[in-house]
Protein backbone atom coordinates (compact mmCIF):
# COMPACT_ATOMS: atom_id res chain seq x y z
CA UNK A 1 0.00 0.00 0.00
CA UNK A 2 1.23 3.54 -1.12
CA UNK A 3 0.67 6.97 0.97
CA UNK A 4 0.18 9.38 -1.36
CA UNK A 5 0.99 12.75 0.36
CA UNK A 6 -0.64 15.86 -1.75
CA UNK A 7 0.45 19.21 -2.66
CA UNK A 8 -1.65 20.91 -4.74
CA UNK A 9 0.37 24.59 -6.04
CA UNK A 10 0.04 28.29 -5.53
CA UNK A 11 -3.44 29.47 -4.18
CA UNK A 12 -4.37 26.28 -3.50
CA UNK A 13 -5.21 23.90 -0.49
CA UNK A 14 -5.78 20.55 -0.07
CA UNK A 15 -9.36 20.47 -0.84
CA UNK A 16 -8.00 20.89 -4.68
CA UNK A 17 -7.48 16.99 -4.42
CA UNK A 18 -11.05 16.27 -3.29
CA UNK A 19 -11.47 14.62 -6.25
CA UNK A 20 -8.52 12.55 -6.65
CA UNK A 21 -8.56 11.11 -3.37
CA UNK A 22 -11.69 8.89 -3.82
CA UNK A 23 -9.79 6.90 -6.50
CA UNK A 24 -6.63 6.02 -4.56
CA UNK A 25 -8.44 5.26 -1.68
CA UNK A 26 -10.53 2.66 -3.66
CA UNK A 27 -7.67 1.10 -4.54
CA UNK A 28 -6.49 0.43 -0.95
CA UNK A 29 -3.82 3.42 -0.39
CA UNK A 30 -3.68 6.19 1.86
CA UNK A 31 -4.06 9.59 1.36
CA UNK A 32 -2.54 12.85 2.88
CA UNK A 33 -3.97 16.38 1.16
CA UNK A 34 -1.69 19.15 2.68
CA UNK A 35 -2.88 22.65 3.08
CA UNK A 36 0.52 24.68 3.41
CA UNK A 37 1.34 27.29 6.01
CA UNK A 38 -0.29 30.60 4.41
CA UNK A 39 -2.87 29.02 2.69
CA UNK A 40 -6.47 28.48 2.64
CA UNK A 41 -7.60 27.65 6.16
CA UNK A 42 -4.02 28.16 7.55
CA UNK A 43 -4.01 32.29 6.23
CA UNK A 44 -2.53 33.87 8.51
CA UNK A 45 0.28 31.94 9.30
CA UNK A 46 3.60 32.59 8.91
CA UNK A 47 5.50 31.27 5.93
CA UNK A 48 9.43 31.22 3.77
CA UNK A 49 10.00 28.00 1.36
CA UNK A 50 11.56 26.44 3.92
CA UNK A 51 8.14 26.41 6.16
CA UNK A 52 6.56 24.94 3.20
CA UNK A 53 9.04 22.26 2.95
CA UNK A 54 8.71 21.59 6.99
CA UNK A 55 5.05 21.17 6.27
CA UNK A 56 5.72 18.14 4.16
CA UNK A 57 8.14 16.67 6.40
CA UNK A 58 6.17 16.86 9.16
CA UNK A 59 3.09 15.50 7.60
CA UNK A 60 5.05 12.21 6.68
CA UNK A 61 6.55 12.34 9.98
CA UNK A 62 3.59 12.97 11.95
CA UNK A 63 1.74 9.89 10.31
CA UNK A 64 4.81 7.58 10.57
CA UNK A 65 4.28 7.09 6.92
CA UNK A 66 6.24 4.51 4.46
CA UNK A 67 5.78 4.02 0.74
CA UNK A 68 5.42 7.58 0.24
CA UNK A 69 4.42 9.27 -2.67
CA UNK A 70 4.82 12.82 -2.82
CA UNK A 71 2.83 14.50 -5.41
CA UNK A 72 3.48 18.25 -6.05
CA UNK A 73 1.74 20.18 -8.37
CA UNK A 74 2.46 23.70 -10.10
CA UNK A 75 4.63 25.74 -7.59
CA UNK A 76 4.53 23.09 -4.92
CA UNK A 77 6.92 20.78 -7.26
CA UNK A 78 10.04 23.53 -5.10
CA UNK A 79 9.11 22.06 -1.85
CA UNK A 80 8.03 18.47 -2.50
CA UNK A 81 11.72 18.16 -4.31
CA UNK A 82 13.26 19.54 -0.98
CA UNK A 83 11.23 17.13 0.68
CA UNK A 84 11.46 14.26 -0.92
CA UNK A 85 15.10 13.73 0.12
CA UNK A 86 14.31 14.58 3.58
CA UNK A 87 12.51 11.61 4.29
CA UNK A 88 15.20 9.35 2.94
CA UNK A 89 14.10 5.86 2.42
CA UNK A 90 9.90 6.61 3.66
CA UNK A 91 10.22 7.78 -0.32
CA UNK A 92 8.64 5.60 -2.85
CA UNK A 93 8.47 7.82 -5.61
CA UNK A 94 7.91 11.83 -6.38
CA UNK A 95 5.16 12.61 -9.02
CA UNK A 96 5.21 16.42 -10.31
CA UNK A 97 2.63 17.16 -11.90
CA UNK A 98 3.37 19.77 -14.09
CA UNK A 99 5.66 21.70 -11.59
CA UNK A 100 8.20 23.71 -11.79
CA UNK A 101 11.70 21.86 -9.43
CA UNK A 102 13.87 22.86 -6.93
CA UNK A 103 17.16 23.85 -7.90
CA UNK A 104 19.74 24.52 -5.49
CA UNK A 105 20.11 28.01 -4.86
CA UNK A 106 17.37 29.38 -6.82
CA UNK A 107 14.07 30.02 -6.07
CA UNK A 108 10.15 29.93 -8.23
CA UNK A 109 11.26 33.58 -8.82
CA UNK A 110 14.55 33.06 -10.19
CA UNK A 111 12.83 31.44 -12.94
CA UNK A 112 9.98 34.21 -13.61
CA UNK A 113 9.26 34.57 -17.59
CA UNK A 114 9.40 38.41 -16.61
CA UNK A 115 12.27 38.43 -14.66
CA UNK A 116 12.85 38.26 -10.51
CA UNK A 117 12.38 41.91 -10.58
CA UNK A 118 9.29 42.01 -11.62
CA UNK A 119 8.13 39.00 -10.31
CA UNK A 120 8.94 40.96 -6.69
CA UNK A 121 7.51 44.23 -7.73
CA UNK A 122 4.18 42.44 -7.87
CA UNK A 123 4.98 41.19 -4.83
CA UNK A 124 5.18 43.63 -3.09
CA UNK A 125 2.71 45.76 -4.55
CA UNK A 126 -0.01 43.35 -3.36
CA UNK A 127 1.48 43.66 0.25
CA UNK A 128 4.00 40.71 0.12
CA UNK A 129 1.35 37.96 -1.29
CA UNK A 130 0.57 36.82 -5.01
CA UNK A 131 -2.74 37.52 -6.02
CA UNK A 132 -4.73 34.79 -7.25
CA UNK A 133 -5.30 34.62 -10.69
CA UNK A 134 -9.15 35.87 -12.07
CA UNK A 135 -11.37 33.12 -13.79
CA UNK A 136 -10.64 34.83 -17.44
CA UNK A 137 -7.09 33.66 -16.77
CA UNK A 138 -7.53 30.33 -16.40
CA UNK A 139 -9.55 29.79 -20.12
CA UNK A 140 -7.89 27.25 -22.50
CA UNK A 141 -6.84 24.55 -19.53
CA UNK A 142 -9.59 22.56 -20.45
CA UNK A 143 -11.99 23.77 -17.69
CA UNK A 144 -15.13 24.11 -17.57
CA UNK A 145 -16.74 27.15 -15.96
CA UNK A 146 -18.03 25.39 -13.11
CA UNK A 147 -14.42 24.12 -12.63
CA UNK A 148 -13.01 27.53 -12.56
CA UNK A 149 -15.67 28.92 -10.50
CA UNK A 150 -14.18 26.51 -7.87
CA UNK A 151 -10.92 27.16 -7.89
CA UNK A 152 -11.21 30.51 -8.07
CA UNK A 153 -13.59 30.74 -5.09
CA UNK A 154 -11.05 28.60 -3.03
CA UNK A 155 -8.04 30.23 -3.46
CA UNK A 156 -6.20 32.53 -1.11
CA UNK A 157 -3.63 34.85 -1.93
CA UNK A 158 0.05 33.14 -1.80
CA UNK A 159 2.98 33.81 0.95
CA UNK A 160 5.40 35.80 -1.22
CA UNK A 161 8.43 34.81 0.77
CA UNK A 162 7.80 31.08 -0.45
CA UNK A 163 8.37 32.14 -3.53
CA UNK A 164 11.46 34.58 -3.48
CA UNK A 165 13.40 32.39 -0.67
CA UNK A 166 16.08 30.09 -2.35
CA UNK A 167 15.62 25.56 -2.60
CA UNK A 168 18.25 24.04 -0.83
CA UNK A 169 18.95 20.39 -2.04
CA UNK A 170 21.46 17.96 -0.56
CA UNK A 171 22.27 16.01 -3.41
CA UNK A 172 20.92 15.97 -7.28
CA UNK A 173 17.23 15.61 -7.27
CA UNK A 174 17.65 13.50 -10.79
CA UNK A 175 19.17 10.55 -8.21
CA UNK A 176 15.67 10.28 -6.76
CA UNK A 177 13.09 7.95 -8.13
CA UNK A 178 10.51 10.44 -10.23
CA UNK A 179 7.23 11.21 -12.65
CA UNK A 180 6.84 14.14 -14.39
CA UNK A 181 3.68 14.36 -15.60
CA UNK A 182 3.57 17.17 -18.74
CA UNK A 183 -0.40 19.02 -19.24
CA UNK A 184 -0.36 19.41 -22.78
CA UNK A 185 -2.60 22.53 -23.10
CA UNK A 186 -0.17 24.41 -20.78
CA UNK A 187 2.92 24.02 -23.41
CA UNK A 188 3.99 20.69 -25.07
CA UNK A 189 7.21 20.42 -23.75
CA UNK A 190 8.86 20.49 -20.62
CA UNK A 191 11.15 23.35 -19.61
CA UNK A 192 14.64 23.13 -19.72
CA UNK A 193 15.31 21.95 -16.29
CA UNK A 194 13.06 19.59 -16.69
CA UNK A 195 14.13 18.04 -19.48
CA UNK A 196 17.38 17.88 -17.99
CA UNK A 197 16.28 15.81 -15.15
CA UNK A 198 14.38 13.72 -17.40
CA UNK A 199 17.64 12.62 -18.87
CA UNK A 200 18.31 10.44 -15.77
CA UNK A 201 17.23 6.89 -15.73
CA UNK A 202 15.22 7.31 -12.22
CA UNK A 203 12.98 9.57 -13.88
CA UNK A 204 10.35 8.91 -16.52
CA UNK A 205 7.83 11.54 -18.86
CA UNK A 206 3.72 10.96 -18.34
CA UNK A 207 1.53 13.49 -20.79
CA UNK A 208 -1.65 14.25 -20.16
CA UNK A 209 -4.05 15.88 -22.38
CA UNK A 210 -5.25 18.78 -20.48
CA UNK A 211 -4.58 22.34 -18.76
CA UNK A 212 -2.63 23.21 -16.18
CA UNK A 213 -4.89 21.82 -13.24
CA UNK A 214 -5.65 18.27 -14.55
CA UNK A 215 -7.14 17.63 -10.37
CA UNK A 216 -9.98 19.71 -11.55
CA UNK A 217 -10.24 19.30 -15.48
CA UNK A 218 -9.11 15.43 -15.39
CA UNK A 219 -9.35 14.02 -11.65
CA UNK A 220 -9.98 10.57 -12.45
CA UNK A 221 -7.44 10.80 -15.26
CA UNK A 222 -5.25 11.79 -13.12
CA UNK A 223 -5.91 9.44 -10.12
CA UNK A 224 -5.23 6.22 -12.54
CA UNK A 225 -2.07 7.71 -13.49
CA UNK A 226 -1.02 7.93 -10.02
CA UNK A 227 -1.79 4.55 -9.21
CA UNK A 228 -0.33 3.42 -12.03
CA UNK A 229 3.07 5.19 -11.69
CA UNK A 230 3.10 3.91 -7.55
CA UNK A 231 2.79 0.23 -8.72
CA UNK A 232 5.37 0.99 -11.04
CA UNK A 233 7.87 2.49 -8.97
C-alpha cells in the first residue's frame, strides 16, 4: 500500500485533491492532502520556502508514513523536491505534476518569464502575497466554468516569501526515483530543467491531455495515473 501525500500549487489547499482522493483510496492506499502554512484555512500563518518544505516533512513524519508518494503540483513541485530527500528511504516515488523543481540556490522567482524583478515588484505591490489569478485567466486549460468557479472561489492569496526564498537540495534531485507528468494545453514540452532531469534513468515523462490543473479538469485521469506510476515504482 502507497501513501500518497498531496500538494496541490500556488493558491491552492488541499481540498484541490477532493477529487482525486476517492480513487486512490478505492484502490487500498492512503491519502494525505496538505494545506501549506499561508494558505487556505491556515491564512494567517507565517511562511518562507523552507516552512513549506517543513510542512511536508512533518506530515510524513507525523503519520509515521512509508511508501510515500509525494505529489506536487504547479509551484509546490520547489518544496516536494526539498522534501522528498528529507525523508530518505519513507520515499517511494515523487510525481510532479506539471511543476516547476527545486534547484539549489534558486528560487520559483529566479525562474519568472518576466524576470525576478518584476516578479517581486508584484509582490510587493499586493502587500508581500501573489494575487490569485481571475477566472478569465484560467480559459484554454480545459476547464469548464463550473471548474473555474471553484478554484477561483477557493483560493487565497500566496505567501510571497515562499516564492522569493532560495531551494536548498542535498544532493541531485535526478538521483531520486521520479514522474513528471507534462499538461499538454499548458505548453507541449517540458522546460529546460526539466528536461534535464528527465535525462536520468530514475525519472520517466507521463503526458496528459489537459490544462494546467488536470485535479480539476481530469481528476480521475489523473488518479489512474497515479496509481499506475506507484505500482510501477
Amino acid at each position: 500500500m502507497a501513501e500518497y501525500v498531496l500538494v496541490a500549487g500556488a493558491w491552492l489547499g488541499s481540498w484541490a485533491w477532493d477529487e482525486v482522493v476517492p480513487g486512490l483510496r478505492a484502490a487500498g492506499h492512503g491519502t494525505h492532502p496538505v494545506t501549506l502554512s499561508g494558505l487556505g484555512d491556515r491564512q494567517g500563518v507565517p511562511a518562507v520556502q523552507r516552512t513549506h518544505v517543513q510542512d511536508i516533512v512533518e506530515e510524513v513524519e507525523r503519520h509515521d508514513l512509508r511508501e510515500v508518494v509525494l505529489v506536487g503540483h504547479s509551484y509546490s513541485g520547489i518544496p516536494v523536491g526539498q522534501a522528498a530527500e528529507r525523508i530518505g528511504d519513507r520515499l517511494a516515488r515523487i510525481v510532479l505534476v506539471d511543476s516547476v523543481v527545486p534547484v539549489d540556490g534558486e528560487s520559483f522567482a529566479s525562474g519568472w518569464w518576466q524576470g525576478r524583478a518584476a516578479f517581486e515588484a508584484a509582490l510587493a505591490e499586493n502587500g508581500g502575497f501573489w494575487a490569485p489569478l481571475t477566472a478569465a485567466e484560467y480559459a484554454g486549460q480545459g476547464l469548464t466554468d463550473e471548474q473555474i468557479a471553484r478554484i477561483v472561489g477557493g483560493s487565497t492569496p500566496h505567501p510571497g516569501a515562499t516564492l522569493t526564498e532560495p531551494a536548498v537540495l542535498a544532493r541531485p534531485l535526478g538521483e531520486l526515483p521520479a514522474t513528471y507528468i507534462k499538461c499538454l494545453l499548458d505548453g507541449p514540452e517540458p522546460d529546460e530543467e526539466v528536461a534535464r532531469l528527465l535525462t536520468s534513468d530514475r525519472w520517466r515523462l507521463v503526458r496528459m491531455n489537459t490544462g494546467h490543473w488536470p485535479m480539476f479538469s481530469q481528476p480521475h485521469e489523473l488518479a489512474r495515473i497515479l496509481l499506475r506510476e506507484a505500482t510501477e515504482s
